[in-house]
Protein backbone atom coordinates (compact mmCIF):
# COMPACT_ATOMS: atom_id res chain seq x y z
CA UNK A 1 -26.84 -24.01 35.95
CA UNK A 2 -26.09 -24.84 32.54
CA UNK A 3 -22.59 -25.57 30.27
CA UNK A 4 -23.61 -22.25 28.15
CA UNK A 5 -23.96 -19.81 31.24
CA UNK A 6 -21.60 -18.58 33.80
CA UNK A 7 -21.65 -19.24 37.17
CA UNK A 8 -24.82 -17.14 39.22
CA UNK A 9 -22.69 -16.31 42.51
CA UNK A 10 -21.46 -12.64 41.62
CA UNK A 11 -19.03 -12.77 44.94
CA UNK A 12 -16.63 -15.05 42.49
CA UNK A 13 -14.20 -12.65 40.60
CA UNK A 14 -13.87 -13.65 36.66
CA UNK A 15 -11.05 -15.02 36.97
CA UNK A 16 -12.50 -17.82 39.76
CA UNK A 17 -15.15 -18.08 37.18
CA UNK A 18 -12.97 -19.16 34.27
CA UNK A 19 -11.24 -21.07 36.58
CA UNK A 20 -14.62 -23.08 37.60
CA UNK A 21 -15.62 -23.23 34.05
CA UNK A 22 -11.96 -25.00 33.03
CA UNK A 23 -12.59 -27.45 35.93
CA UNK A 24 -15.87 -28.29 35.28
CA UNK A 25 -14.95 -29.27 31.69
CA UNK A 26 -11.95 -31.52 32.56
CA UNK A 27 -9.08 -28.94 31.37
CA UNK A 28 -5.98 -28.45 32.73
CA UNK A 29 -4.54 -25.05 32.48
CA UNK A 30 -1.42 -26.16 30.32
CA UNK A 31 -4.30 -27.87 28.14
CA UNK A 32 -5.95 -24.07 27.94
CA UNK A 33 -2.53 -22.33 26.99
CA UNK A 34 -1.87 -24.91 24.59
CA UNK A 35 -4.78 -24.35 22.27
CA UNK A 36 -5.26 -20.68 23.05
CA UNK A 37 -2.10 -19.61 22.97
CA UNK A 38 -1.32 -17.96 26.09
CA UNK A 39 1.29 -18.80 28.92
CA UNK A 40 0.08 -20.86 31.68
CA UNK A 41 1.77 -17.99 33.42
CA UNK A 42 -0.75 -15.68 31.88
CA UNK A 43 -3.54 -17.80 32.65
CA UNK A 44 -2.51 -18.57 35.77
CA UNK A 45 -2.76 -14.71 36.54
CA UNK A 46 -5.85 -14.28 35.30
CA UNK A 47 -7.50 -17.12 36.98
CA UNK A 48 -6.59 -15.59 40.52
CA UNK A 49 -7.21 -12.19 39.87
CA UNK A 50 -3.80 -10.58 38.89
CA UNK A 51 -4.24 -8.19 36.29
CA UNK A 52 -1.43 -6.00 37.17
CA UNK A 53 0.77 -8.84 35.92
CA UNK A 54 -0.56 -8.93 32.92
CA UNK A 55 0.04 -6.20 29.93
CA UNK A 56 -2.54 -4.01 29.76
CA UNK A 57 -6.96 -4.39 30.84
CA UNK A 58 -7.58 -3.95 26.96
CA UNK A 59 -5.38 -7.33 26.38
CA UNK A 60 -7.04 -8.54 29.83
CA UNK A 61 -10.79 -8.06 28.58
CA UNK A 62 -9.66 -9.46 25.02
CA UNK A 63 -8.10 -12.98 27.29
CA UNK A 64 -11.33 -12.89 28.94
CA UNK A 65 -13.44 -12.91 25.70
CA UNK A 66 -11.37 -15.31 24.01
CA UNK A 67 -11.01 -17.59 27.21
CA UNK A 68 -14.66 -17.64 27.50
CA UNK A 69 -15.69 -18.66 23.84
CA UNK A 70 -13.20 -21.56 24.20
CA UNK A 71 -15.10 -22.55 26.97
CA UNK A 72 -18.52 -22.13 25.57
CA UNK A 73 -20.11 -19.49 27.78
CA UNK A 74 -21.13 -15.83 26.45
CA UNK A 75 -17.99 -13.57 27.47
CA UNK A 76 -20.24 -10.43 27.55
CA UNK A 77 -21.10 -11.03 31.54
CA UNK A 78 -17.67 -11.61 32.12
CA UNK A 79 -16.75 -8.50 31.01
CA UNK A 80 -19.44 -6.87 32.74
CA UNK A 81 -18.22 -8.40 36.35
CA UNK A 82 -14.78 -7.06 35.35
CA UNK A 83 -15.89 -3.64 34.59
CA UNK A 84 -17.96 -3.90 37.90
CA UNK A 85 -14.63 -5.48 39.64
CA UNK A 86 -12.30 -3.01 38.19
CA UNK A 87 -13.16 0.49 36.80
CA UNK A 88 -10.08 0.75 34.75
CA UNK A 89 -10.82 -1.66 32.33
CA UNK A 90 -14.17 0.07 30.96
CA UNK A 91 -12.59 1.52 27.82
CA UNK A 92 -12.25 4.90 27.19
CA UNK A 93 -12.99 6.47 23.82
CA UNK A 94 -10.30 8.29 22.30
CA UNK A 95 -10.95 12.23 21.21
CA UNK A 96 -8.53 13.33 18.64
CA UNK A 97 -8.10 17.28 18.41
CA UNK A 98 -8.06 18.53 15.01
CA UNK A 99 -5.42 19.85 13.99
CA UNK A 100 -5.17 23.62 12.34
CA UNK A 101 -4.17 24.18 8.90
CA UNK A 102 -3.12 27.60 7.95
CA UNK A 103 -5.55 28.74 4.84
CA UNK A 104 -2.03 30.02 3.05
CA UNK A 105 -0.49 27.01 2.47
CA UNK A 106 3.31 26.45 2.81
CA UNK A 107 5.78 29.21 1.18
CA UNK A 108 7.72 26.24 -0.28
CA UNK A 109 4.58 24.92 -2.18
CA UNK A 110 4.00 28.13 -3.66
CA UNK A 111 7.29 28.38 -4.92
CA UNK A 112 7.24 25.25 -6.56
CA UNK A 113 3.93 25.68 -7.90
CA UNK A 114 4.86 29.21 -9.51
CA UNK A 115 8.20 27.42 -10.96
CA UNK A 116 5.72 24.78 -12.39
CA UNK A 117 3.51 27.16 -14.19
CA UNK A 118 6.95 28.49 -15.66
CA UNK A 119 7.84 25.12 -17.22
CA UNK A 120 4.40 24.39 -18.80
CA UNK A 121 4.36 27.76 -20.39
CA UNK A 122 7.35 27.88 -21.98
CA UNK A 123 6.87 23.65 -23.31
CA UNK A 124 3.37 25.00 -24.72
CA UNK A 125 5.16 28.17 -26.44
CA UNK A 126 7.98 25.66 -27.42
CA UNK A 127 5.27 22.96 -28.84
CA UNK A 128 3.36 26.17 -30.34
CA UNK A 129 6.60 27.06 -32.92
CA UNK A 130 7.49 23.35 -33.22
CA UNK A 131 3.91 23.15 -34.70
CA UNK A 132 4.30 26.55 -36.52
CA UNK A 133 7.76 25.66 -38.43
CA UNK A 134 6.53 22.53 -39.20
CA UNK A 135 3.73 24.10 -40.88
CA UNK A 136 5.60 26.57 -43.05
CA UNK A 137 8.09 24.09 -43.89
CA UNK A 138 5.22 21.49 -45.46
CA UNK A 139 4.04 24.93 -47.01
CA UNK A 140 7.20 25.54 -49.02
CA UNK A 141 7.10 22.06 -49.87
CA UNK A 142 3.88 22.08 -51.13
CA UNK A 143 3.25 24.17 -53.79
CA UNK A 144 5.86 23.21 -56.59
CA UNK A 145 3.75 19.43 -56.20
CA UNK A 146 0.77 20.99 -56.30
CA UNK A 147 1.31 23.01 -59.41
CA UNK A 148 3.08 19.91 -61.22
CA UNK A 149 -0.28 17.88 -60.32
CA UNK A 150 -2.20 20.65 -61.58
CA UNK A 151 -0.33 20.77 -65.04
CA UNK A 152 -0.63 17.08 -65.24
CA UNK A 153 -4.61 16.92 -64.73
CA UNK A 154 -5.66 20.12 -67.07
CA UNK A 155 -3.76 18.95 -69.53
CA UNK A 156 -4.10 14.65 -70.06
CA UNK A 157 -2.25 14.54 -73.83
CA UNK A 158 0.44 17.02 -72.51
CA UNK A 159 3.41 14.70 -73.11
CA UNK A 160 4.93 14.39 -68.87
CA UNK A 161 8.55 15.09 -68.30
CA UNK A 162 9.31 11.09 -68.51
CA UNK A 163 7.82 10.78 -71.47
CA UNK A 164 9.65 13.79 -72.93
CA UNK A 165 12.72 11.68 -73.49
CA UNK A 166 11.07 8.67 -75.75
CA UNK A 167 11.14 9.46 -79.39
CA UNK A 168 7.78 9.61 -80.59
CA UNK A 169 5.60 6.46 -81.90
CA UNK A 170 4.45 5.85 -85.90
């Protein structure tokens, strides 16, 4: 048997396995939950079996994957054994029901959507005479400059109304 592999007698629970593993390398358990972060009681637990002391199996099968990379060896026949040694910790895929939406929408929605369509008529009718009285009011404007600017051009010696008050030249 090699470092990399678990141990070949299936009769030893994983936990007797990781157990075996951490002897053969030298490590204590408190050396273990040191650098991986669990309680000795925790590994402790899992070493002899005790899963019902521990959270939950999908926290058990994580311990066991994480255990087993820290002590070189593939974690994927571990989790086999304990899915052979306990049928609760096979995981069990999760069906979500979907969930009904009525095709009408929420009264409430409506309401505020008609109220909306409200608000963005009467701003466009507002910004629609804004724009209207603007235009008038550059139209009144307009045409006494436009007929002093067309006296001014058809007529170049015409004396202008600045020049009417300069007595004339020799």
């Amino acid at each position: 048997m090699t470092e990399n592999s678990t141990p070949s007698q299936p009769s030893l629970s994983v936990g007797l396995q990781l157990a075996a593993l951490r002897q053969k390398k030298g490590l204590a358990v408190q050396d273990v939950s040191a650098r991986l972060r669990f309680s000795t009681r925790q590994l402790m637990a899992l070493e002899a079996g005790e899963y019902d002391v521990l959270p939950d199996m999908t926290f058990v099968r994580a311990m066991i994957r994480t255990y087993g990379r820290f002590l070189e060896t593939d974690p994927a026949p571990l989790i086999l054994a304990l899915e052979a040694e306990r049928p609760d910790a096979v995981p069990r895929l999760m069906v979500v029901q979907p969930v009904a939406v009525p095709s009408q929408g929420v009264a409430f929605f409506r309401e505020v959507h008609a109220g909306n369509r409200r608000w963005i008529s009467a701003a466009l009718l507002l910004l629609i005479m804004a724009l209207i009285g603007a235009w008038v009011w550059h139209l009144e404007d307009s045409p006494t400059d436009t007929v002093a600017l067309q006296n001014s051009e058809s007529a170049p010696d015409a004396p202008r109304s600045s020049d009417a008050n300069r007595p004339p030249e020799p």
